[in-house]
PDB file of N, CA and C in Angstrom:
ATOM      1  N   UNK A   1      19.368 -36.289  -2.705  1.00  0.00           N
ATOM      2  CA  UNK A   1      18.951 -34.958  -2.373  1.00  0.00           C
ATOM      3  C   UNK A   1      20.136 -34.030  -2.600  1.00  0.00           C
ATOM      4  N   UNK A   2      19.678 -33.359  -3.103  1.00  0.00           N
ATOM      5  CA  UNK A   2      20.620 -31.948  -3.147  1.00  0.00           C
ATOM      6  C   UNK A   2      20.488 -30.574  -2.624  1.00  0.00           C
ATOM      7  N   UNK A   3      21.213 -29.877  -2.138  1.00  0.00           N
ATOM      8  CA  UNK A   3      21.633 -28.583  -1.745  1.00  0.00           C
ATOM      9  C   UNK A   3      21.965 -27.658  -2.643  1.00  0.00           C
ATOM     10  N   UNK A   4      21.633 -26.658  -2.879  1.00  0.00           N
ATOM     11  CA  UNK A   4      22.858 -25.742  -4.620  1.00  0.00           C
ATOM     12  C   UNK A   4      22.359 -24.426  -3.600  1.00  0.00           C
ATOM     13  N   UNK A   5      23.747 -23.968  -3.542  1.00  0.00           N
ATOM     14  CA  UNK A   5      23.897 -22.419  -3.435  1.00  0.00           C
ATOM     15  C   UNK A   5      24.103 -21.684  -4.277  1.00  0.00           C
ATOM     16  N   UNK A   6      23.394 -20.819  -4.978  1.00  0.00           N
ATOM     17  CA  UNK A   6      23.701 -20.048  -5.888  1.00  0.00           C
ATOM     18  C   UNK A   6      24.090 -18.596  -4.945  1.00  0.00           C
ATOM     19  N   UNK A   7      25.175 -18.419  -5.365  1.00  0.00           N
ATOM     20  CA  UNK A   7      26.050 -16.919  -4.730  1.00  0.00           C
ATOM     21  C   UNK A   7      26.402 -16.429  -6.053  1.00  0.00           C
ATOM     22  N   UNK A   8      26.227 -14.836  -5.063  1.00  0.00           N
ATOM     23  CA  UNK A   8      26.505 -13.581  -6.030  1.00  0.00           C
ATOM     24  C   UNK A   8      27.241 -13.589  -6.963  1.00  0.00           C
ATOM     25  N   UNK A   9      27.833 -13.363  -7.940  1.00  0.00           N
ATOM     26  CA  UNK A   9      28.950 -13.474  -9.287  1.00  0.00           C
ATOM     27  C   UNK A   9      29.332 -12.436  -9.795  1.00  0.00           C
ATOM     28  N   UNK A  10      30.024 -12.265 -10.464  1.00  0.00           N
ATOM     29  CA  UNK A  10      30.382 -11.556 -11.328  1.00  0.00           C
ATOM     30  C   UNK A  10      29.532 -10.287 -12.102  1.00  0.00           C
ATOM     31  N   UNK A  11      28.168 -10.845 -12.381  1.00  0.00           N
ATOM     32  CA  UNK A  11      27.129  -9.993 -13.260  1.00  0.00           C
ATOM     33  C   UNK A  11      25.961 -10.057 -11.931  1.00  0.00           C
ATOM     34  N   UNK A  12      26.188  -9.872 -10.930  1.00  0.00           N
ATOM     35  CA  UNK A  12      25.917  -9.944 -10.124  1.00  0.00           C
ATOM     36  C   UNK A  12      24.551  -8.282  -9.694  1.00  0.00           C
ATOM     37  N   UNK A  13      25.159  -6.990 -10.539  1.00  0.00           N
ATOM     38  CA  UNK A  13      24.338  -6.222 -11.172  1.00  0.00           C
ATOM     39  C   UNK A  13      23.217  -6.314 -12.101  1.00  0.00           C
ATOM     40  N   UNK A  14      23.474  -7.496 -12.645  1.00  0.00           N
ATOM     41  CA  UNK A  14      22.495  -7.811 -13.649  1.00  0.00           C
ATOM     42  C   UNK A  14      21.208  -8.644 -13.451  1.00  0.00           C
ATOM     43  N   UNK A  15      21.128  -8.578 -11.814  1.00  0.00           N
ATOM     44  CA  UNK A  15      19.710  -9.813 -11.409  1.00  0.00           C
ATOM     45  C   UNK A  15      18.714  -8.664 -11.858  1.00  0.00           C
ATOM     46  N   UNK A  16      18.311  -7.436 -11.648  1.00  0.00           N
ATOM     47  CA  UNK A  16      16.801  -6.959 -12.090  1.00  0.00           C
ATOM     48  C   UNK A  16      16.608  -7.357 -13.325  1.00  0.00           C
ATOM     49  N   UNK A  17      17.410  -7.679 -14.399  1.00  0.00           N
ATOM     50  CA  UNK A  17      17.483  -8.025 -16.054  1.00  0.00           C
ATOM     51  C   UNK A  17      16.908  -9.283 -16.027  1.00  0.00           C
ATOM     52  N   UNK A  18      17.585 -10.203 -15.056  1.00  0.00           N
ATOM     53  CA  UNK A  18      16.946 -11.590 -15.169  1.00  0.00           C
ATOM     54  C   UNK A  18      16.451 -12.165 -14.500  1.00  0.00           C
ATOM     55  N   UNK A  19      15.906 -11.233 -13.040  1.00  0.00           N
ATOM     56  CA  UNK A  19      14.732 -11.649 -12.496  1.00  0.00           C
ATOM     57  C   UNK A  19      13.269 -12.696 -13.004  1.00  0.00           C
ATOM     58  N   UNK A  20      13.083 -12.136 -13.573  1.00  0.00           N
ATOM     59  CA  UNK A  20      11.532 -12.701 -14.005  1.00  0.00           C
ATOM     60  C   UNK A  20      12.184 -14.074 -14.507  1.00  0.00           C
ATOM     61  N   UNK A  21      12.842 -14.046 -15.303  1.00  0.00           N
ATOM     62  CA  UNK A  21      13.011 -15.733 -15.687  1.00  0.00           C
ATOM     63  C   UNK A  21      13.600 -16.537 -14.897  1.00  0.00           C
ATOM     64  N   UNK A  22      14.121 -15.750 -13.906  1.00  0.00           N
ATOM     65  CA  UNK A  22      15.339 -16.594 -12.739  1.00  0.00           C
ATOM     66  C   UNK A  22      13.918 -17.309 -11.867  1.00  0.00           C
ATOM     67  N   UNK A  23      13.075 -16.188 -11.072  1.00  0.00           N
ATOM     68  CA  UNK A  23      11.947 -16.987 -10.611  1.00  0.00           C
ATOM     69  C   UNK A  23      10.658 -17.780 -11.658  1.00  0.00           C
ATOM     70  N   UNK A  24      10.887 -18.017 -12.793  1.00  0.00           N
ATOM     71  CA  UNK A  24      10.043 -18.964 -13.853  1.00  0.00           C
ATOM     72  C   UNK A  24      10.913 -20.212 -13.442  1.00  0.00           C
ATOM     73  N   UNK A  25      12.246 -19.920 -13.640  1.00  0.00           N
ATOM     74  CA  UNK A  25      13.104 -21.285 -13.239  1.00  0.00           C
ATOM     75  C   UNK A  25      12.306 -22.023 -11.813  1.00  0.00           C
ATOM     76  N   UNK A  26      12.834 -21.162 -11.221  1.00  0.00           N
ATOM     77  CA  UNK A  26      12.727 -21.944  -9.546  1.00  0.00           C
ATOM     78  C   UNK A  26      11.174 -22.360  -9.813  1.00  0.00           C
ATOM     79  N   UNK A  27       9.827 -21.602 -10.033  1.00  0.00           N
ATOM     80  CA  UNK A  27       8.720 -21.938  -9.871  1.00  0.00           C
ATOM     81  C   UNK A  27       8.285 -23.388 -10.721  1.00  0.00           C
ATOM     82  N   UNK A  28       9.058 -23.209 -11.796  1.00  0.00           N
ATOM     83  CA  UNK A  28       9.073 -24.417 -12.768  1.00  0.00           C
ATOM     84  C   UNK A  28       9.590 -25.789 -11.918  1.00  0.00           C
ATOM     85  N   UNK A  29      10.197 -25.561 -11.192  1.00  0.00           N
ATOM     86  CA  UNK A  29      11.106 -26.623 -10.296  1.00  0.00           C
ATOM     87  C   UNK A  29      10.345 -26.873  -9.342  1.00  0.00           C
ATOM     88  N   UNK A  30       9.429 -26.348  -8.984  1.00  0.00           N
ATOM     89  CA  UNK A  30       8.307 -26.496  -7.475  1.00  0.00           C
ATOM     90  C   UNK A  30       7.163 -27.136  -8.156  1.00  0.00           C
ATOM     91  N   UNK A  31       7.091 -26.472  -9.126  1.00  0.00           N
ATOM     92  CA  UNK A  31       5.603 -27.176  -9.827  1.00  0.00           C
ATOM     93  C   UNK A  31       5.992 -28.305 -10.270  1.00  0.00           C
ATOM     94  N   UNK A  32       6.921 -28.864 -10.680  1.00  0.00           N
ATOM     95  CA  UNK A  32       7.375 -30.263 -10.998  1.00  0.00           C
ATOM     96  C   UNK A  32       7.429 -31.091 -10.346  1.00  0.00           C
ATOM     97  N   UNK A  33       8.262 -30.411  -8.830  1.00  0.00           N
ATOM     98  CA  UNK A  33       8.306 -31.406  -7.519  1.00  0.00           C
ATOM     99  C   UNK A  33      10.048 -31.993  -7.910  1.00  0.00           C
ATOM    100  N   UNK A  34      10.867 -31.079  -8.663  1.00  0.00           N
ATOM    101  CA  UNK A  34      12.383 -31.238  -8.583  1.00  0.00           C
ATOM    102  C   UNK A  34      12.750 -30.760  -7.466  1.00  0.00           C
ATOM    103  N   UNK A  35      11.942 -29.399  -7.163  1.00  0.00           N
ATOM    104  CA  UNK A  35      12.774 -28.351  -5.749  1.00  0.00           C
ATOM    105  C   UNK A  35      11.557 -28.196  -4.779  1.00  0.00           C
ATOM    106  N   UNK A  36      12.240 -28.943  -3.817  1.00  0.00           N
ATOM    107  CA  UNK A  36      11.243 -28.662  -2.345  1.00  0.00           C
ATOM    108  C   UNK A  36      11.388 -27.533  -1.395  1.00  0.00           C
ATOM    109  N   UNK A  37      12.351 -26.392  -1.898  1.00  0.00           N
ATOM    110  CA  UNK A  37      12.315 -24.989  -1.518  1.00  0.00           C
ATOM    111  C   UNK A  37      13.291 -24.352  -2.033  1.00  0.00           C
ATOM    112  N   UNK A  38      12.808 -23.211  -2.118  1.00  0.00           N
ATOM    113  CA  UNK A  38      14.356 -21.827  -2.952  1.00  0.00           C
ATOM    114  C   UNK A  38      13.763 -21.001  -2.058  1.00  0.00           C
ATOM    115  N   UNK A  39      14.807 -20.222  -1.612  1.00  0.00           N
ATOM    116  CA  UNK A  39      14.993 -19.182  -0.871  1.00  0.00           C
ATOM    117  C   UNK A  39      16.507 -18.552  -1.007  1.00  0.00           C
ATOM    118  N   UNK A  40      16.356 -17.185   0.161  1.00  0.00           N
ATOM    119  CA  UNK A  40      17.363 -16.032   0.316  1.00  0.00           C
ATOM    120  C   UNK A  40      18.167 -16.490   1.220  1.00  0.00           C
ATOM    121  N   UNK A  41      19.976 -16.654   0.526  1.00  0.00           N
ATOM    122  CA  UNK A  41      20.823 -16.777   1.628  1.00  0.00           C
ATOM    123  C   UNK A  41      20.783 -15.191   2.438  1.00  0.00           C
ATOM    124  N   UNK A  42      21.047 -15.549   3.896  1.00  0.00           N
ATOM    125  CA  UNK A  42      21.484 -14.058   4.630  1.00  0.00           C
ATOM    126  C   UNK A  42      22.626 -13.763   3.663  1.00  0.00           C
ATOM    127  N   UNK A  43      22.503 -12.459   4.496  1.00  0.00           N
ATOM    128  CA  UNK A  43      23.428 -11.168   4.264  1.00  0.00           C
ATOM    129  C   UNK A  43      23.133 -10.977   2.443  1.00  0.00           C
ATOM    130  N   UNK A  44      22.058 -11.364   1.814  1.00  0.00           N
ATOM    131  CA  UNK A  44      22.230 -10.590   0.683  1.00  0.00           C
ATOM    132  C   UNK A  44      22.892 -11.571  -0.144  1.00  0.00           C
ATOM    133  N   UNK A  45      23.608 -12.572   0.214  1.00  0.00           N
ATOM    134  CA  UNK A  45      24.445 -13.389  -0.664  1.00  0.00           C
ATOM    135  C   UNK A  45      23.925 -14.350  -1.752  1.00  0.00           C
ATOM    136  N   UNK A  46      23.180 -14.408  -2.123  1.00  0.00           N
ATOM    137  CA  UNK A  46      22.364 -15.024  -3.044  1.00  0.00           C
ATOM    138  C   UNK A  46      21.173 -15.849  -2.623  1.00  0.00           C
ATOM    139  N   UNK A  47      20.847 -17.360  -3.214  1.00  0.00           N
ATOM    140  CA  UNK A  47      20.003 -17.975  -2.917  1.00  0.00           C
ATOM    141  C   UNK A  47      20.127 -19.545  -2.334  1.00  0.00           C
ATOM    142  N   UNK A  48      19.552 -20.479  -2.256  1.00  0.00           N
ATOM    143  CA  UNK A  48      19.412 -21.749  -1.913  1.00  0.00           C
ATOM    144  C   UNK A  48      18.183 -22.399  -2.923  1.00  0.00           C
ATOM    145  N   UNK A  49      18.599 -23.856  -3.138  1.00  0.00           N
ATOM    146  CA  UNK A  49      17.658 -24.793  -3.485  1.00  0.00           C
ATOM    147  C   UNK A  49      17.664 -25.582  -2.891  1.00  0.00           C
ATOM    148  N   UNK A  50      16.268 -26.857  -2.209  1.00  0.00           N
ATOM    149  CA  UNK A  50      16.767 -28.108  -2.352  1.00  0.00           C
ATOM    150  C   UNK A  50      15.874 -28.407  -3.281  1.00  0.00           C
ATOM    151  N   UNK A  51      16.893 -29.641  -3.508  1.00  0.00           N
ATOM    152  CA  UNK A  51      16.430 -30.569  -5.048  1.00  0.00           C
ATOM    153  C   UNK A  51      16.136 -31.657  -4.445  1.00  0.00           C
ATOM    154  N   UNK A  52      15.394 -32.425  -4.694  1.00  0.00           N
ATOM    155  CA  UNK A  52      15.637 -33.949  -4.658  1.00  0.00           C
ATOM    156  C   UNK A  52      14.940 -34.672  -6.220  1.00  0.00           C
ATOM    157  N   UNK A  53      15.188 -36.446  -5.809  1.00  0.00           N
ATOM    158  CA  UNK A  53      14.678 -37.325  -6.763  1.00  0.00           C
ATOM    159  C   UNK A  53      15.370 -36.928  -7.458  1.00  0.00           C
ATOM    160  N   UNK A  54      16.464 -36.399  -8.450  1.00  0.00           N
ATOM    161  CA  UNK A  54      17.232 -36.573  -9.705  1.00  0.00           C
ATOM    162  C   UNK A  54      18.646 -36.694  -8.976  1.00  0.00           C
ATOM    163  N   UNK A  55      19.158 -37.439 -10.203  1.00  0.00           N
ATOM    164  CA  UNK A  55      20.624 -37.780  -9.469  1.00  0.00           C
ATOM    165  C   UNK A  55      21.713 -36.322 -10.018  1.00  0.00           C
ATOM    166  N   UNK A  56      22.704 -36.562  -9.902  1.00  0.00           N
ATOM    167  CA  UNK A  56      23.970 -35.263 -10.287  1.00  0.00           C
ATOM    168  C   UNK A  56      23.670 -35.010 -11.056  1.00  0.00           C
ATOM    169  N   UNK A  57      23.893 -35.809 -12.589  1.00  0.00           N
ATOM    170  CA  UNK A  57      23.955 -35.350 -14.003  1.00  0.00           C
ATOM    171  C   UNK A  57      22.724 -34.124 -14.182  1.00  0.00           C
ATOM    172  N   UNK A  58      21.729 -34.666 -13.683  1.00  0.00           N
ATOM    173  CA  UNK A  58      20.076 -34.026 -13.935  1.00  0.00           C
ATOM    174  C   UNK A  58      20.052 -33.005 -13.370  1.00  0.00           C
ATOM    175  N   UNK A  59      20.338 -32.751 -12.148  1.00  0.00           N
ATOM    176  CA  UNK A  59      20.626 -31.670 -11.792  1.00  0.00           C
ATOM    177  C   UNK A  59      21.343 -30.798 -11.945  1.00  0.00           C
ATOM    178  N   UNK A  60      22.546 -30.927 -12.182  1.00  0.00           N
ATOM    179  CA  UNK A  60      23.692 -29.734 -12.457  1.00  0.00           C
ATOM    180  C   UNK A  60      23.288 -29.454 -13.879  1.00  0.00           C
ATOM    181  N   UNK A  61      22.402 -30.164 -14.867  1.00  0.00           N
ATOM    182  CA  UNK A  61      21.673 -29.908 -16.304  1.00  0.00           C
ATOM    183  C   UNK A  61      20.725 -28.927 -15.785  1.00  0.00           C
ATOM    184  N   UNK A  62      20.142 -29.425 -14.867  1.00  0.00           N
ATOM    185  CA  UNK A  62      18.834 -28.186 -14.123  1.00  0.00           C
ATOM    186  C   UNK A  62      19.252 -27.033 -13.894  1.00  0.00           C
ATOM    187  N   UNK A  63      20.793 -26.945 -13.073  1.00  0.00           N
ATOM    188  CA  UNK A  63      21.049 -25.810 -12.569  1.00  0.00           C
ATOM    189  C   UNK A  63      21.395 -24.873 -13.873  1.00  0.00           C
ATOM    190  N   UNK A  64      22.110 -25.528 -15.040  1.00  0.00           N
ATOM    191  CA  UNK A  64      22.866 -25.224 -15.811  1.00  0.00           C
ATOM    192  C   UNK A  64      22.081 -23.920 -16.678  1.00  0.00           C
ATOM    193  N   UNK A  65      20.474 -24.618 -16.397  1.00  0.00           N
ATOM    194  CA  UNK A  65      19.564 -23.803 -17.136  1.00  0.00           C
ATOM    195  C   UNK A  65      18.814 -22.256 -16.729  1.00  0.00           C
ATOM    196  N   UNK A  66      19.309 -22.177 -15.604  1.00  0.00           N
ATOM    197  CA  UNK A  66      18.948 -21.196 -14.575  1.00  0.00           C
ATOM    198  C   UNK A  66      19.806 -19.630 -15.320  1.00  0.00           C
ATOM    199  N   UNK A  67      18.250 -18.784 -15.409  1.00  0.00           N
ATOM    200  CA  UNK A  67      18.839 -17.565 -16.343  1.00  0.00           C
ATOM    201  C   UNK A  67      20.340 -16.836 -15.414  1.00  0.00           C
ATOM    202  N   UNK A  68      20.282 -16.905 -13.900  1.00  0.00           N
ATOM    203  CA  UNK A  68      20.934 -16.270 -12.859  1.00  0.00           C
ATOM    204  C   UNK A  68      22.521 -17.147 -13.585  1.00  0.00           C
ATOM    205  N   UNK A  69      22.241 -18.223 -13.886  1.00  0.00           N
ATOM    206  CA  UNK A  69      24.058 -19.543 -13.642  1.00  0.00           C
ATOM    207  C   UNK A  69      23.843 -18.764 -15.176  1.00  0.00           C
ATOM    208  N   UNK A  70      23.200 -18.488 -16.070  1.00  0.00           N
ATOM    209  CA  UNK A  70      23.659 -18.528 -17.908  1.00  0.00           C
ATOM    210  C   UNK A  70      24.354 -17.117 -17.996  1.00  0.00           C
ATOM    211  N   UNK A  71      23.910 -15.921 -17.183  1.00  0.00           N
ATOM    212  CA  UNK A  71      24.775 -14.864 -17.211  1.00  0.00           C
ATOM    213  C   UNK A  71      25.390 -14.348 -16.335  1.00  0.00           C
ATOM    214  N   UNK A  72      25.960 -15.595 -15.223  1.00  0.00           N
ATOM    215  CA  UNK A  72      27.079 -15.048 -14.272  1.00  0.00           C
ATOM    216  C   UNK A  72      26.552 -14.340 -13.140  1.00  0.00           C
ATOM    217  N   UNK A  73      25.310 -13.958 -13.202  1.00  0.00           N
ATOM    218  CA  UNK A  73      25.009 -13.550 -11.964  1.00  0.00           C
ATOM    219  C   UNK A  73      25.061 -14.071 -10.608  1.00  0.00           C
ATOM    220  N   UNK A  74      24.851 -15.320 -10.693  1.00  0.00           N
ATOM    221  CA  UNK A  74      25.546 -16.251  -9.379  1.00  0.00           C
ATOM    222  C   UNK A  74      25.960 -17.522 -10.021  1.00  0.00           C
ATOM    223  N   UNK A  75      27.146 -17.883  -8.947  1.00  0.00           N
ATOM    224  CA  UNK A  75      27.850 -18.740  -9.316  1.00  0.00           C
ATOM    225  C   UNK A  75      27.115 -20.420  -8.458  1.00  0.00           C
ATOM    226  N   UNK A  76      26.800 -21.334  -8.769  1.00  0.00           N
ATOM    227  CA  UNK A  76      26.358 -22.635  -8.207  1.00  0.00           C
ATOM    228  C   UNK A  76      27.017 -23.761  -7.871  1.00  0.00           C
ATOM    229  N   UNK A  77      27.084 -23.728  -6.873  1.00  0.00           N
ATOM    230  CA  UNK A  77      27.869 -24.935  -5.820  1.00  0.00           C
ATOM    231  C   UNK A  77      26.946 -25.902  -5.397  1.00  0.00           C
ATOM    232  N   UNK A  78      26.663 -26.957  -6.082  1.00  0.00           N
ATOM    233  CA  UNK A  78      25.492 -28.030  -5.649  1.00  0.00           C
ATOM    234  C   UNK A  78      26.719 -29.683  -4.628  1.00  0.00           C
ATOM    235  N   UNK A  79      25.928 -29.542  -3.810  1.00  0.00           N
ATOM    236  CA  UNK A  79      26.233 -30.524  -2.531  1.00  0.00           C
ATOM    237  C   UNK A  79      25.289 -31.735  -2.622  1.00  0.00           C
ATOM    238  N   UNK A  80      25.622 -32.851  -2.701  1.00  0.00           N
ATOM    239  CA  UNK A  80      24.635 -33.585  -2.871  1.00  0.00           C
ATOM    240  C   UNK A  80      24.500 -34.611  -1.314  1.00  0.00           C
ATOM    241  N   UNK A  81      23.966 -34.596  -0.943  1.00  0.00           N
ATOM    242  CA  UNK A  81      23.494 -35.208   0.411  1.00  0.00           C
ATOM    243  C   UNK A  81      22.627 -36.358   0.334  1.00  0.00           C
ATOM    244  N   UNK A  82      23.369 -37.259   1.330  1.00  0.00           N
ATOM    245  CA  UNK A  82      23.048 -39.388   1.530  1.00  0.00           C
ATOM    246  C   UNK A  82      21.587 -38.700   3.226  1.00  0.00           C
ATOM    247  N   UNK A  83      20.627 -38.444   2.755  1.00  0.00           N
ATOM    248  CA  UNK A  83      20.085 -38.348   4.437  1.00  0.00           C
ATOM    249  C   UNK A  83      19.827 -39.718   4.901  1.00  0.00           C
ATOM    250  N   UNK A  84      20.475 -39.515   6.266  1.00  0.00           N
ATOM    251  CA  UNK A  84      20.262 -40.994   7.282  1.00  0.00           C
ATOM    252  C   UNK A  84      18.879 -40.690   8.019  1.00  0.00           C
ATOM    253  N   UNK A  85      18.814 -39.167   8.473  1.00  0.00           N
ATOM    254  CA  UNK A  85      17.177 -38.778   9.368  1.00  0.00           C
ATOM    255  C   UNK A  85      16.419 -37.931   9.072  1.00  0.00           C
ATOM    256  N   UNK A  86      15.171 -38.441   8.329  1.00  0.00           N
ATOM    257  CA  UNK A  86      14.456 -37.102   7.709  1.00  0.00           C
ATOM    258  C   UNK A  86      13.228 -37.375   9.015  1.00  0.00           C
ATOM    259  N   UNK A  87      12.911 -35.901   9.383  1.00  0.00           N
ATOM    260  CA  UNK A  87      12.054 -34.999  10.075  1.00  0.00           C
ATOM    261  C   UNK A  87      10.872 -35.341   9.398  1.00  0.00           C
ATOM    262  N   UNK A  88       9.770 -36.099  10.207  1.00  0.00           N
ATOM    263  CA  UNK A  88       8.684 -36.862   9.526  1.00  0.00           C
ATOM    264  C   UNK A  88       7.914 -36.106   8.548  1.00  0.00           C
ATOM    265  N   UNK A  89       7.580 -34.655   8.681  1.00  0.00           N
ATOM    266  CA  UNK A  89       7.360 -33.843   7.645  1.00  0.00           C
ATOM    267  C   UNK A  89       8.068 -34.120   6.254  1.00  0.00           C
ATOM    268  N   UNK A  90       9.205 -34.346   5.866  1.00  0.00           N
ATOM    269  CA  UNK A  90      10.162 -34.773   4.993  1.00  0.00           C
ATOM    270  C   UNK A  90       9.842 -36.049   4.015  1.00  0.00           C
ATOM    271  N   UNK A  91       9.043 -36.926   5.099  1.00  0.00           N
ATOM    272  CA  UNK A  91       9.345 -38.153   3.999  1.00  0.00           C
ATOM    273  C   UNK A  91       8.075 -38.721   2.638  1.00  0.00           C
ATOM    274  N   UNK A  92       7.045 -37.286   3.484  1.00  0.00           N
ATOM    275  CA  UNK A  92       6.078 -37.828   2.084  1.00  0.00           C
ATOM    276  C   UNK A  92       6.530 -36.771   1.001  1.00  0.00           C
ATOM    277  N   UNK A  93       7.222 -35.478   1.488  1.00  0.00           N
ATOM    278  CA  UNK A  93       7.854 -34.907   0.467  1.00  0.00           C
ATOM    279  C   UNK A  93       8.727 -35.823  -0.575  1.00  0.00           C
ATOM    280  N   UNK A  94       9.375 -36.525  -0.188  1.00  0.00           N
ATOM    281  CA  UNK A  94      10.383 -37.062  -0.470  1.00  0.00           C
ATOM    282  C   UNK A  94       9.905 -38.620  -1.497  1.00  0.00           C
ATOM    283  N   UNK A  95       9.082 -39.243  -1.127  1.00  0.00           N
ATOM    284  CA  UNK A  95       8.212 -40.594  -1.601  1.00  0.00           C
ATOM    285  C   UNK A  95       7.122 -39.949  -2.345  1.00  0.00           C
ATOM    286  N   UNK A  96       6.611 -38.636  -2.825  1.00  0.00           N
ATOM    287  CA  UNK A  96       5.537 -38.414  -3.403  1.00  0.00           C
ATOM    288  C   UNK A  96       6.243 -37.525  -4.603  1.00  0.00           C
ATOM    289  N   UNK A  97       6.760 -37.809  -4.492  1.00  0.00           N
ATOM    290  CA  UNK A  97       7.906 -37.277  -5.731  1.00  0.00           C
ATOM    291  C   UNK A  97       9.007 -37.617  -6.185  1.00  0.00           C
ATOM    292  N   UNK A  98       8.853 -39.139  -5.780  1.00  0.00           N
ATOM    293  CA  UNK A  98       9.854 -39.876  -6.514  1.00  0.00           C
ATOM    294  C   UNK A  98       9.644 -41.052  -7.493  1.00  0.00           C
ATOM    295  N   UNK A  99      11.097 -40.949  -8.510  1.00  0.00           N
ATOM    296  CA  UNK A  99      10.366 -41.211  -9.608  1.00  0.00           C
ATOM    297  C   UNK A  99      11.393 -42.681 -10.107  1.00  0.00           C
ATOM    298  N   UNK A 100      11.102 -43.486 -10.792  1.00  0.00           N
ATOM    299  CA  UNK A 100      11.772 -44.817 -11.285  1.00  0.00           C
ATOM    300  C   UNK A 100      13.262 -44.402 -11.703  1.00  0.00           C
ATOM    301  N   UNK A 101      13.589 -43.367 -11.790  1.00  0.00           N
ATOM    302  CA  UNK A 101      14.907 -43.041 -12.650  1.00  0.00           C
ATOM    303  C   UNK A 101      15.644 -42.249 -11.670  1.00  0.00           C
ATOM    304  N   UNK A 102      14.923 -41.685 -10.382  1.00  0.00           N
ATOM    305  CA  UNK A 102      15.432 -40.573  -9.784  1.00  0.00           C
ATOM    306  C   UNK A 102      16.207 -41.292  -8.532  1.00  0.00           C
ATOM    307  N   UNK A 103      17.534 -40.682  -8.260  1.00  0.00           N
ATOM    308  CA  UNK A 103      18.490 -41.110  -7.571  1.00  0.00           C
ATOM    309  C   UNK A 103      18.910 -40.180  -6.430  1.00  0.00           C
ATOM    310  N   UNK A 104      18.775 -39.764  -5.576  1.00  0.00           N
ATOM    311  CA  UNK A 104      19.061 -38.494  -4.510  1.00  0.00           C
ATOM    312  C   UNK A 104      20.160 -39.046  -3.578  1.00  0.00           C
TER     313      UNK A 104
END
């Protein structure tokens, strides 16, 4: 499982430009069942994902593709997390979207 914070950047002016494809990304990632939520960090500071079922490589390839990470508009810090206690809500998320290759 993974965590990725995407925070504000540099071109950080430039999210109304790449809005629309920034949320095609994330929605593309929900409809797949890569990202089990994106949302708004407080204070304005950018966003959140979690990922699960793909290991590092796949993901930081995922993030890599994100219109927001291709023109600097936020910068991505992905955390990858071993969970010992998932919240019973959690675990058919987690088993209904996992896949022979996928490593969290």
């Amino acid at each position: 499982m993974h965590i990725i914070f995407l925070k504000f950047g540099p071109n950080r002016a430039q999210a109304g430009q790449w809005m629309a494809e920034h949320k095609r990304w994330m929605q593309q990632g929900i409809d797949d069942g890569s990202f089990l939520m994106t949302g708004s960090l407080d204070n304005a500071q950018g966003g959140a994902v979690l990922a699960a079922n793909m290991d590092r490589e796949t993901i930081q390839q995922r993030v890599d593709q994100d219109p927001f990470v291709i023109h600097q508009v936020v910068t991505a810090e992905i955390h990858t997390v071993a969970p010992s206690l998932l919240a019973q809500g959690m675990v058919p998320l987690l088993q209904a979207n996992s896949s022979p290759t996928a490593a969290s």
